[in-house]
N, C-alpha and C. Protein backbone atom coordinates (compact mmCIF):
# COMPACT_ATOMS: atom_id res chain seq x y z
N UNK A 1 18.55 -11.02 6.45
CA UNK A 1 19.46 -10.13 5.78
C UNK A 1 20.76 -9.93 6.53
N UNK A 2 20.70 -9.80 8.10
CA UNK A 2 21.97 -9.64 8.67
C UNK A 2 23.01 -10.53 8.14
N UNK A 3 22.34 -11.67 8.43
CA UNK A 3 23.22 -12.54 8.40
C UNK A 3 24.36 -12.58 7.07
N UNK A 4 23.26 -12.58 5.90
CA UNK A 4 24.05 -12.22 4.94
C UNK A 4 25.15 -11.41 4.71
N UNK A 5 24.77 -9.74 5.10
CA UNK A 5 26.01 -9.18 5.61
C UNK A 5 27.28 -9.45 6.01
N UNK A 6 27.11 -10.07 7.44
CA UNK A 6 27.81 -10.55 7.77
C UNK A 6 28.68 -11.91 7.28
N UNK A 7 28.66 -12.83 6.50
CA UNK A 7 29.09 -13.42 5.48
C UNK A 7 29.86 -13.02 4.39
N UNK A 8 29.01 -11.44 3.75
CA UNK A 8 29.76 -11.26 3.02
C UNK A 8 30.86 -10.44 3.32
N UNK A 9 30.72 -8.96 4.54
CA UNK A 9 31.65 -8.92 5.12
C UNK A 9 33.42 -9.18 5.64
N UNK A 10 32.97 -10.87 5.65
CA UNK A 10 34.13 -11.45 6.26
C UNK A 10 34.65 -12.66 4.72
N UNK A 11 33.66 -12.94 3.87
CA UNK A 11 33.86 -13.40 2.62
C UNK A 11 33.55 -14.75 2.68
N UNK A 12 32.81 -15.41 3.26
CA UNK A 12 32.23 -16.61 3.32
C UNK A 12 31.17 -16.90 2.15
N UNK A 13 31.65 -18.31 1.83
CA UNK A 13 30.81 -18.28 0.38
C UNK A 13 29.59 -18.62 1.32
N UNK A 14 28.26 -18.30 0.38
CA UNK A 14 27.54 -19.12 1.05
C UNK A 14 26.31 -19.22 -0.09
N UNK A 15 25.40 -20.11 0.79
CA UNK A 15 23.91 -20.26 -0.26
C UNK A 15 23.10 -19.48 0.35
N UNK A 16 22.19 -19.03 -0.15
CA UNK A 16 20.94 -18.12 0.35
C UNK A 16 19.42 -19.07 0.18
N UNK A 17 18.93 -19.66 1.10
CA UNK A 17 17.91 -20.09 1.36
C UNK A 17 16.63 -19.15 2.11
N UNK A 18 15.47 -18.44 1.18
CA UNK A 18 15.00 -18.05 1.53
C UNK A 18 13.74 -18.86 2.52
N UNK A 19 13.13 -18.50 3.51
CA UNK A 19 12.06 -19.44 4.40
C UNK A 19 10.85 -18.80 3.99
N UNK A 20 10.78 -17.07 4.25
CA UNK A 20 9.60 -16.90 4.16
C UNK A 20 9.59 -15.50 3.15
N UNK A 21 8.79 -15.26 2.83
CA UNK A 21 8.67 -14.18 1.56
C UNK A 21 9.66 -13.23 1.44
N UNK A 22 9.71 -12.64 2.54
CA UNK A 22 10.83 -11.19 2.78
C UNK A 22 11.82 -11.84 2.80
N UNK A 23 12.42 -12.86 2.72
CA UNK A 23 13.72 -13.54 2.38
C UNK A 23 14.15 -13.50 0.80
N UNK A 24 12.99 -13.04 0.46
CA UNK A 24 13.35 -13.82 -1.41
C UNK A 24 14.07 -13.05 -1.89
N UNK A 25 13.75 -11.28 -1.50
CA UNK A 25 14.69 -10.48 -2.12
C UNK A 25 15.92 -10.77 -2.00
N UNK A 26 16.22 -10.59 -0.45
CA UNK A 26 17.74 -11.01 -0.40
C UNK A 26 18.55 -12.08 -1.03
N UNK A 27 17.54 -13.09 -1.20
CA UNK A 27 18.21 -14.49 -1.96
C UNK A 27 18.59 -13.68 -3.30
N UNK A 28 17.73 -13.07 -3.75
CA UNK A 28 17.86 -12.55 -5.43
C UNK A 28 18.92 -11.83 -5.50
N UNK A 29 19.08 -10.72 -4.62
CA UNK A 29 20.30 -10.08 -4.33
C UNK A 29 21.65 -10.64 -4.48
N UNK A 30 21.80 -11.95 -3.74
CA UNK A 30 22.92 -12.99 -3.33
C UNK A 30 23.03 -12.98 -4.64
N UNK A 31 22.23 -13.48 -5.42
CA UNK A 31 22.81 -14.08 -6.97
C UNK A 31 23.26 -12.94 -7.81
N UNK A 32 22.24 -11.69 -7.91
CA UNK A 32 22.43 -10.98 -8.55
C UNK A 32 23.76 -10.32 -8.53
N UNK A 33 24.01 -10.03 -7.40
CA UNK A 33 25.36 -9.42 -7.31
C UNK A 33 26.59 -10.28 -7.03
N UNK A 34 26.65 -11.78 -7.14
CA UNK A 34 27.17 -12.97 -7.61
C UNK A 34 28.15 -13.31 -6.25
N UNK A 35 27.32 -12.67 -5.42
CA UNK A 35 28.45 -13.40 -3.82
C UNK A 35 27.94 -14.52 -3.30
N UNK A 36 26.80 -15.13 -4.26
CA UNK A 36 26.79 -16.39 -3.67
C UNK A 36 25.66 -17.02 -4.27
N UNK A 37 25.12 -18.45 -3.89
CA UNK A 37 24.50 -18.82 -4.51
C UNK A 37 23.05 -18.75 -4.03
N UNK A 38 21.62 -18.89 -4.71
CA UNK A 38 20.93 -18.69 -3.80
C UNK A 38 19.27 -19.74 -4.64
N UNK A 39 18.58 -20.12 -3.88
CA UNK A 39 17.23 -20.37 -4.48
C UNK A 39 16.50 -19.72 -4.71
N UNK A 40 15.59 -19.38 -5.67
CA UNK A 40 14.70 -18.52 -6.30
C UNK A 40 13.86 -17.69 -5.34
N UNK A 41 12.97 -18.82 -4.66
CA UNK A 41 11.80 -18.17 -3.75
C UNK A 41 11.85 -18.74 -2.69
N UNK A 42 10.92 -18.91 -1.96
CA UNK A 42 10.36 -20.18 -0.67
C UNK A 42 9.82 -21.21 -1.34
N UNK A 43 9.69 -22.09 -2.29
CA UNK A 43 8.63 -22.91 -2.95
C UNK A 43 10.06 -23.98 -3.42
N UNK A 44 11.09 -24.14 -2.59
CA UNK A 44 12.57 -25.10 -2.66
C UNK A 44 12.00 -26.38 -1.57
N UNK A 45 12.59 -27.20 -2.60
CA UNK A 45 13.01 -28.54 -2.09
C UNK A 45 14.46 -29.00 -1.42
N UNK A 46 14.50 -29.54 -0.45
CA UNK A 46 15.55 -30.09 0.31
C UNK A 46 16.64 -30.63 -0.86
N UNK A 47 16.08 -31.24 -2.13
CA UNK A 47 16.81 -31.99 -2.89
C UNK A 47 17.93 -30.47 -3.73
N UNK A 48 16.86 -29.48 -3.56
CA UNK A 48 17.21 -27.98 -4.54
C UNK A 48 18.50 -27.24 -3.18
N UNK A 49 18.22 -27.53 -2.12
CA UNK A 49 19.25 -27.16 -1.40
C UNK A 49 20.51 -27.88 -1.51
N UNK A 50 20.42 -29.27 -1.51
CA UNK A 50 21.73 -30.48 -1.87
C UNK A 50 22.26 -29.70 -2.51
N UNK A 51 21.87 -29.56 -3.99
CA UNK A 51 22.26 -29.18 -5.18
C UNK A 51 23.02 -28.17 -5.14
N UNK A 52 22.69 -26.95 -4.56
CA UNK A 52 23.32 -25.95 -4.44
C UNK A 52 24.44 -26.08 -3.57
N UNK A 53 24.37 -26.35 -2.41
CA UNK A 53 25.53 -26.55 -1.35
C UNK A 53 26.57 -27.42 -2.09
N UNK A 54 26.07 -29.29 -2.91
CA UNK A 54 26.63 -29.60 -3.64
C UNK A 54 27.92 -28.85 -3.95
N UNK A 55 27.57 -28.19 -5.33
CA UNK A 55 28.16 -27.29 -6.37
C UNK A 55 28.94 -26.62 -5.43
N UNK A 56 28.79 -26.20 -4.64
CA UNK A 56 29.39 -24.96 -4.07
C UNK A 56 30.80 -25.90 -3.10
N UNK A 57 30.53 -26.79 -2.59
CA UNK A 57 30.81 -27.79 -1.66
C UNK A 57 32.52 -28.62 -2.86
N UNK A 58 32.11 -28.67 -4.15
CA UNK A 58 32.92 -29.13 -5.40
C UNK A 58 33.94 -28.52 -5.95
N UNK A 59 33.53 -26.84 -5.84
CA UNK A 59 34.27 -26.14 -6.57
C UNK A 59 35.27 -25.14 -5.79
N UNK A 60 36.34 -25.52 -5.52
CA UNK A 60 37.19 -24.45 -4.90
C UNK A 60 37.44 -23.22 -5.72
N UNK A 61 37.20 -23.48 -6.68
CA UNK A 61 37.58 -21.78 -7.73
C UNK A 61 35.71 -21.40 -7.62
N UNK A 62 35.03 -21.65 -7.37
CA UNK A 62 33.21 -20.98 -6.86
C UNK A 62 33.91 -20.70 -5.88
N UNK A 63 34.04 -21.17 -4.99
CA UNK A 63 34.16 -20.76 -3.32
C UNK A 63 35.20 -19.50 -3.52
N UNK A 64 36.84 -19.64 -3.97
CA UNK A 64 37.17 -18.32 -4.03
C UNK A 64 36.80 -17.56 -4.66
N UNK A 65 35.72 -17.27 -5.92
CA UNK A 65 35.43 -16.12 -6.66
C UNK A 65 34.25 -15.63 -5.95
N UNK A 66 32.90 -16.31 -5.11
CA UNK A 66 32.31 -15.66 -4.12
C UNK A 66 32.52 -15.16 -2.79
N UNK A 67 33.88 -15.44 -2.46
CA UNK A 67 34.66 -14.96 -1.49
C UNK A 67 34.63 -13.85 -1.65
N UNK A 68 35.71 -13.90 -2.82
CA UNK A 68 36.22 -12.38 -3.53
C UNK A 68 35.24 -11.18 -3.52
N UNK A 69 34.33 -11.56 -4.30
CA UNK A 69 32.72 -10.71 -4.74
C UNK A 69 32.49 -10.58 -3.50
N UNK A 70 32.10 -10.99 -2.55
CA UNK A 70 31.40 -10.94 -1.00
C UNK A 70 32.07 -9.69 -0.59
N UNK A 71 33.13 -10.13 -0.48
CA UNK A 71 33.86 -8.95 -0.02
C UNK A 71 34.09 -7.46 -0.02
N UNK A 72 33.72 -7.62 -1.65
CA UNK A 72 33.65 -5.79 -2.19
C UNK A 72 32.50 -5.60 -2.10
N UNK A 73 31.29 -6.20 -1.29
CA UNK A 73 29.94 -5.43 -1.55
C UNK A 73 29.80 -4.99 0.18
N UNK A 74 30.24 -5.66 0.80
CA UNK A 74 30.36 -5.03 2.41
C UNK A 74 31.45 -5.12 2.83
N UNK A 75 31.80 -3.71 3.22
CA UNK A 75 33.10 -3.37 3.81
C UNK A 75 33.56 -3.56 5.43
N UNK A 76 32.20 -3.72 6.13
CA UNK A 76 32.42 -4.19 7.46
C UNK A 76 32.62 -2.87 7.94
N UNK A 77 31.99 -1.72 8.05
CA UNK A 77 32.44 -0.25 8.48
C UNK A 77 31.15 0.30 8.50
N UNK A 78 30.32 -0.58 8.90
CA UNK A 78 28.68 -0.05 8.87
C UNK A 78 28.28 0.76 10.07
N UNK A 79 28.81 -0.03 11.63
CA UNK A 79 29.13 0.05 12.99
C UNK A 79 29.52 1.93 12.94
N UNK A 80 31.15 1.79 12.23
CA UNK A 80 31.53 2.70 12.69
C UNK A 80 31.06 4.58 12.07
N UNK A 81 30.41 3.79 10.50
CA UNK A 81 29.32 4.86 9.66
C UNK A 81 28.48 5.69 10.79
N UNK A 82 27.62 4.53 11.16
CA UNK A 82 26.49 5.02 12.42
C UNK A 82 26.75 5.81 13.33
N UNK A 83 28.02 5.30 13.99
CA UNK A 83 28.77 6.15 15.48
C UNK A 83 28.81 7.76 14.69
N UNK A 84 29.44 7.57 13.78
CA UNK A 84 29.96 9.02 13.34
C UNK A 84 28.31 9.48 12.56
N UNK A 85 27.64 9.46 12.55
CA UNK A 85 26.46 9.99 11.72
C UNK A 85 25.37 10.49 12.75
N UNK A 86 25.71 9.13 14.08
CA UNK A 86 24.95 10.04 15.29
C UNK A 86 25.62 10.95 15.91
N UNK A 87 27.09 10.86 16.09
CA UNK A 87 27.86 11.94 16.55
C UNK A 87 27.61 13.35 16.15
N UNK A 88 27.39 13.71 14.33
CA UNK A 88 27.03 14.85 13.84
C UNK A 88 25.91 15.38 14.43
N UNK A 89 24.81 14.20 14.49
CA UNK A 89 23.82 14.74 14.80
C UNK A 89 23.43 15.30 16.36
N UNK A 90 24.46 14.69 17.03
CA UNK A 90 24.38 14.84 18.41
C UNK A 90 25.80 14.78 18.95
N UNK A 91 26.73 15.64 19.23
CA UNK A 91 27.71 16.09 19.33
C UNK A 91 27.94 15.69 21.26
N UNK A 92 28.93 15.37 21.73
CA UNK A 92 29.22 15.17 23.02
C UNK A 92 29.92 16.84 23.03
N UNK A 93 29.30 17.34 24.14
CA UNK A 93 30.07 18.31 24.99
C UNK A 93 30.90 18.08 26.04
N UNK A 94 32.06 19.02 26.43
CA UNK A 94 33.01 18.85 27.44
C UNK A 94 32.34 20.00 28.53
N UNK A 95 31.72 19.82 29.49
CA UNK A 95 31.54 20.38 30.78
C UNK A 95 32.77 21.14 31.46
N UNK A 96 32.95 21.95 31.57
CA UNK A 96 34.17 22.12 33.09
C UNK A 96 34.70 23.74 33.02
């Protein structure tokens, strides 16, 4: 899943190859929300990966419209969410 993030983040098209079960959601995700392309389950063939990279590899207007999409689903401000959410919860004091 990170990884994904991070992809979409910065707007890299990409394919989603799931390996092992808890991968599949995220693959489904990839498609569903159209930042990229992805294989169904774990039960893919090497020939089903070509294919996809293929396509993706062909089309410069795919590559910029999952750019695009990638982009508005992670803002890259996840880091700085956290800092400030533990801060509330735990406040630095000034001593002196």
């Amino acid at each position: 899943g990170t990884t994904l993030y991070e992809l979409s983040a910065i707007g890299v098209p990409m394919v989603a190859v799931p390996v092992v079960e808890n991968q599949a959601a995220n693959a489904r995700g990839v498609r569903e929300l159209g930042v990229g392309l992805s294989l169904d389950d774990t039960r893919w063939a090497t020939d089903d990966v070509a294919r996809a990279v293929g396509l993706l590899g062909k089309s410069e207007d795919l590559r910029r419209e999952l750019s695009r999409k990638a982009r508005t689903v992670v803002d890259g401000l996840g880091a700085r969410r956290v800092y400030e959410a533990v801060a509330r919860i735990h406040p630095t004091s000034k001593k002196g």
